[in-house]
Protein backbone atom coordinates (compact mmCIF):
# COMPACT_ATOMS: atom_id res chain seq x y z
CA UNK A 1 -25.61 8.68 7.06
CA UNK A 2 -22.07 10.28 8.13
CA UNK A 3 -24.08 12.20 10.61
CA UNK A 4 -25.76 9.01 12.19
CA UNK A 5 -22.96 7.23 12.39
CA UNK A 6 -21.16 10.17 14.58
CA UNK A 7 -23.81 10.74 16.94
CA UNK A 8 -23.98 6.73 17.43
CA UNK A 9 -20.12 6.68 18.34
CA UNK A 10 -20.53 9.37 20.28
CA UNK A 11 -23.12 7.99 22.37
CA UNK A 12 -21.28 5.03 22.43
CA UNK A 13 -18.12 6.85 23.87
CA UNK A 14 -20.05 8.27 26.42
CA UNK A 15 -21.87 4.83 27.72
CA UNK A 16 -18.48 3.24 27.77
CA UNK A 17 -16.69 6.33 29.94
CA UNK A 18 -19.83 6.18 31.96
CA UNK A 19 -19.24 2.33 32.79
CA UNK A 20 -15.57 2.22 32.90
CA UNK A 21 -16.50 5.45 35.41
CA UNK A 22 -19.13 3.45 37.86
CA UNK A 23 -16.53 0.87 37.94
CA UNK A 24 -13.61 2.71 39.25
CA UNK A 25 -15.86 4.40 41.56
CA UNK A 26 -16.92 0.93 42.75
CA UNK A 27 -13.00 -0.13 43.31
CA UNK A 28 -12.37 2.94 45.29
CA UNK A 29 -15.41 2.37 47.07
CA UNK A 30 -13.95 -1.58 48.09
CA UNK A 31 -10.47 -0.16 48.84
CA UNK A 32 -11.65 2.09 51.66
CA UNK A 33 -13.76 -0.13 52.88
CA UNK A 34 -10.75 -2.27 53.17
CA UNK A 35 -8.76 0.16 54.98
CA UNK A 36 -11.61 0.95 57.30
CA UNK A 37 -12.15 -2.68 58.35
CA UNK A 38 -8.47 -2.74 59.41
CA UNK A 39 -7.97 -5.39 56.58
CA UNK A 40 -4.69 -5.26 54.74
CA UNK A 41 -3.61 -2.78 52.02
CA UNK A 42 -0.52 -4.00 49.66
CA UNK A 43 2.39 -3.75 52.06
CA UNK A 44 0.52 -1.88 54.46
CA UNK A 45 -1.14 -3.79 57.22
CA UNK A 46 -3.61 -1.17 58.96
CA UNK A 47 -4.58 -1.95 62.55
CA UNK A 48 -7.76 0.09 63.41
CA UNK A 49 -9.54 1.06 66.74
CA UNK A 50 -12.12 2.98 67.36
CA UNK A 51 -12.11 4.80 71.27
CA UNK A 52 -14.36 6.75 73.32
CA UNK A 53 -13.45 9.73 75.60
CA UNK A 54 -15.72 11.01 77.65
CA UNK A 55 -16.51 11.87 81.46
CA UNK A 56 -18.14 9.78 83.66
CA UNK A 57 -19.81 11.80 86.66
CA UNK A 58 -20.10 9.75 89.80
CA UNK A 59 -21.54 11.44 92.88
CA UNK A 60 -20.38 14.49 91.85
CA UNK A 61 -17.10 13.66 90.85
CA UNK A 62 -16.11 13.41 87.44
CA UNK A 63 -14.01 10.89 86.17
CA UNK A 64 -12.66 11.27 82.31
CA UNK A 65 -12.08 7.80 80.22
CA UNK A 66 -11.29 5.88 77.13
CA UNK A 67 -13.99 3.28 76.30
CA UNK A 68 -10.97 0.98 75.18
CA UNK A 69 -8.30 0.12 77.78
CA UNK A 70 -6.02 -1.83 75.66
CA UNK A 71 -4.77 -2.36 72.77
CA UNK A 72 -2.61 -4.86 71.10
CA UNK A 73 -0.19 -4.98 67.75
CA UNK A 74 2.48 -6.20 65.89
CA UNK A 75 5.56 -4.21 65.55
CA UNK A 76 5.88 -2.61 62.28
CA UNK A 77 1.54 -1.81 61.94
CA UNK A 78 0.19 0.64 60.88
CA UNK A 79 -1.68 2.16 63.72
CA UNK A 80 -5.09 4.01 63.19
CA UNK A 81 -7.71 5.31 66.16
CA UNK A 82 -10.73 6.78 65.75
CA UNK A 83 -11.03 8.88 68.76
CA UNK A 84 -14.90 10.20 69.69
CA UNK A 85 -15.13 12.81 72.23
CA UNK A 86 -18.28 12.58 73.78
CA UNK A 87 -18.54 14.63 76.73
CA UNK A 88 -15.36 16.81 78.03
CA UNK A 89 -12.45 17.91 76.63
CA UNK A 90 -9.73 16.03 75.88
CA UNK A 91 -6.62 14.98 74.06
CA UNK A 92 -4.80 11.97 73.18
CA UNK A 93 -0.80 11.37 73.85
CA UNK A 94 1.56 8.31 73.32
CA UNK A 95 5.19 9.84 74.57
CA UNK A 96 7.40 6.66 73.09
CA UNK A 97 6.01 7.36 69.72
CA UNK A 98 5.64 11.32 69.71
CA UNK A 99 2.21 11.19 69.43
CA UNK A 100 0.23 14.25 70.46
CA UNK A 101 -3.91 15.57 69.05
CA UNK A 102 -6.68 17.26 70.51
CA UNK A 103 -10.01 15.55 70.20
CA UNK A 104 -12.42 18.55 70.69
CA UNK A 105 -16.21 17.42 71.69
CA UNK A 106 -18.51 16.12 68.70
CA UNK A 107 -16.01 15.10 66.44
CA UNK A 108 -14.06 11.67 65.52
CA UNK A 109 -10.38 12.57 65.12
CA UNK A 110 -8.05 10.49 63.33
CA UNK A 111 -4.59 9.73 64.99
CA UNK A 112 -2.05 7.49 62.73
CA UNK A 113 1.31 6.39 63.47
CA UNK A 114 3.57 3.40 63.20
CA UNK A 115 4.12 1.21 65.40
CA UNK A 116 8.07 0.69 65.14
CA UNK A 117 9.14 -0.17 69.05
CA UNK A 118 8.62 -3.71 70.83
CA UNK A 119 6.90 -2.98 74.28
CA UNK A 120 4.15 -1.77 76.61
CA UNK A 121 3.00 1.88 76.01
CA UNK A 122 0.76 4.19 78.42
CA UNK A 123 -1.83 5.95 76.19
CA UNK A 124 -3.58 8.94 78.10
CA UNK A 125 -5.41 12.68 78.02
CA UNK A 126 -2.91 14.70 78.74
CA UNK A 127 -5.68 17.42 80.48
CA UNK A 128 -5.13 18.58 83.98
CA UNK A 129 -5.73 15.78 86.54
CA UNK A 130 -7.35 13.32 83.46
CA UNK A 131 -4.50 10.49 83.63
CA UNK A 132 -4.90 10.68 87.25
CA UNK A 133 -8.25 9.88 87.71
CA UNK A 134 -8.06 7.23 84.85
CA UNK A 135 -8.29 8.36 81.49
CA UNK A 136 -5.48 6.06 80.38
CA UNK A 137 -4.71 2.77 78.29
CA UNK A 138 -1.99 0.25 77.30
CA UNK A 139 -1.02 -0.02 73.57
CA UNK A 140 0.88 -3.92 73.42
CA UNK A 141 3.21 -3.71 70.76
């Protein structure tokens, strides 16, 4: 009887872990699908983009770009772009807030920062002749 009454608790323990398991699974699960829908984490509010860079070739010429031109927040955000190099090579800079990352070809790079300074900001690929020929945004802060 002693011996059926262990193995039932123990079987019991286990279910219980296994539930109490699935369901902390399941919160972490909603919490970064909160933070990848840009919603708002405790304190943190997360603004998130997702950008482009590639090279568009136009008779020849080739013309590097960011799919998104602009982008607006509120002083004090947390900032968070998904960068996807498509075609080229390319990097991503933001002098006023000291932000600097490659963004090699094939690969979504994440690029965080706060956003701590009022103002209008030039994002661009710092590559050879890229910010000339338009690879460039405005982050509205």
């Amino acid at each position: 009887m002693k011996k059926f009454f262990l193995a039932f608790l123990m079987i019991m323990t286990l279910a219980v872990a296994g539930c109490t398991g699935y369901v902390a699974n399941q919160n972490n699960q909603n919490n970064a699908n909160q933070q990848s829908s840009g919603n708002q984490q405790g304190n943190e509010n997360v603004k998130e983009f997702y950008i482009e860079s590639f090279v568009d070739v136009i008779d020849g010429k080739y013309y590097p770009q960011f799919s998104v031109k602009e982008i607006t927040v509120n002083k004090g955000d947390k900032v968070r772009l998904l960068i996807n190099t498509t075609r080229g090579m390319h990097d991503f800079k933001i002098d006023e807030f000291n932000v600097y990352s490659e963004t090699p070809t094939g690969q979504v790079t994440v690029v965080e920062f706060v956003a701590d300074k009022a103002g209008e900001f030039v994002y661009y690929c710092n590559k050879p002749g890229h910010r000339a020929n338009g690879q460039w945004g405005t982050l509205k802060v």
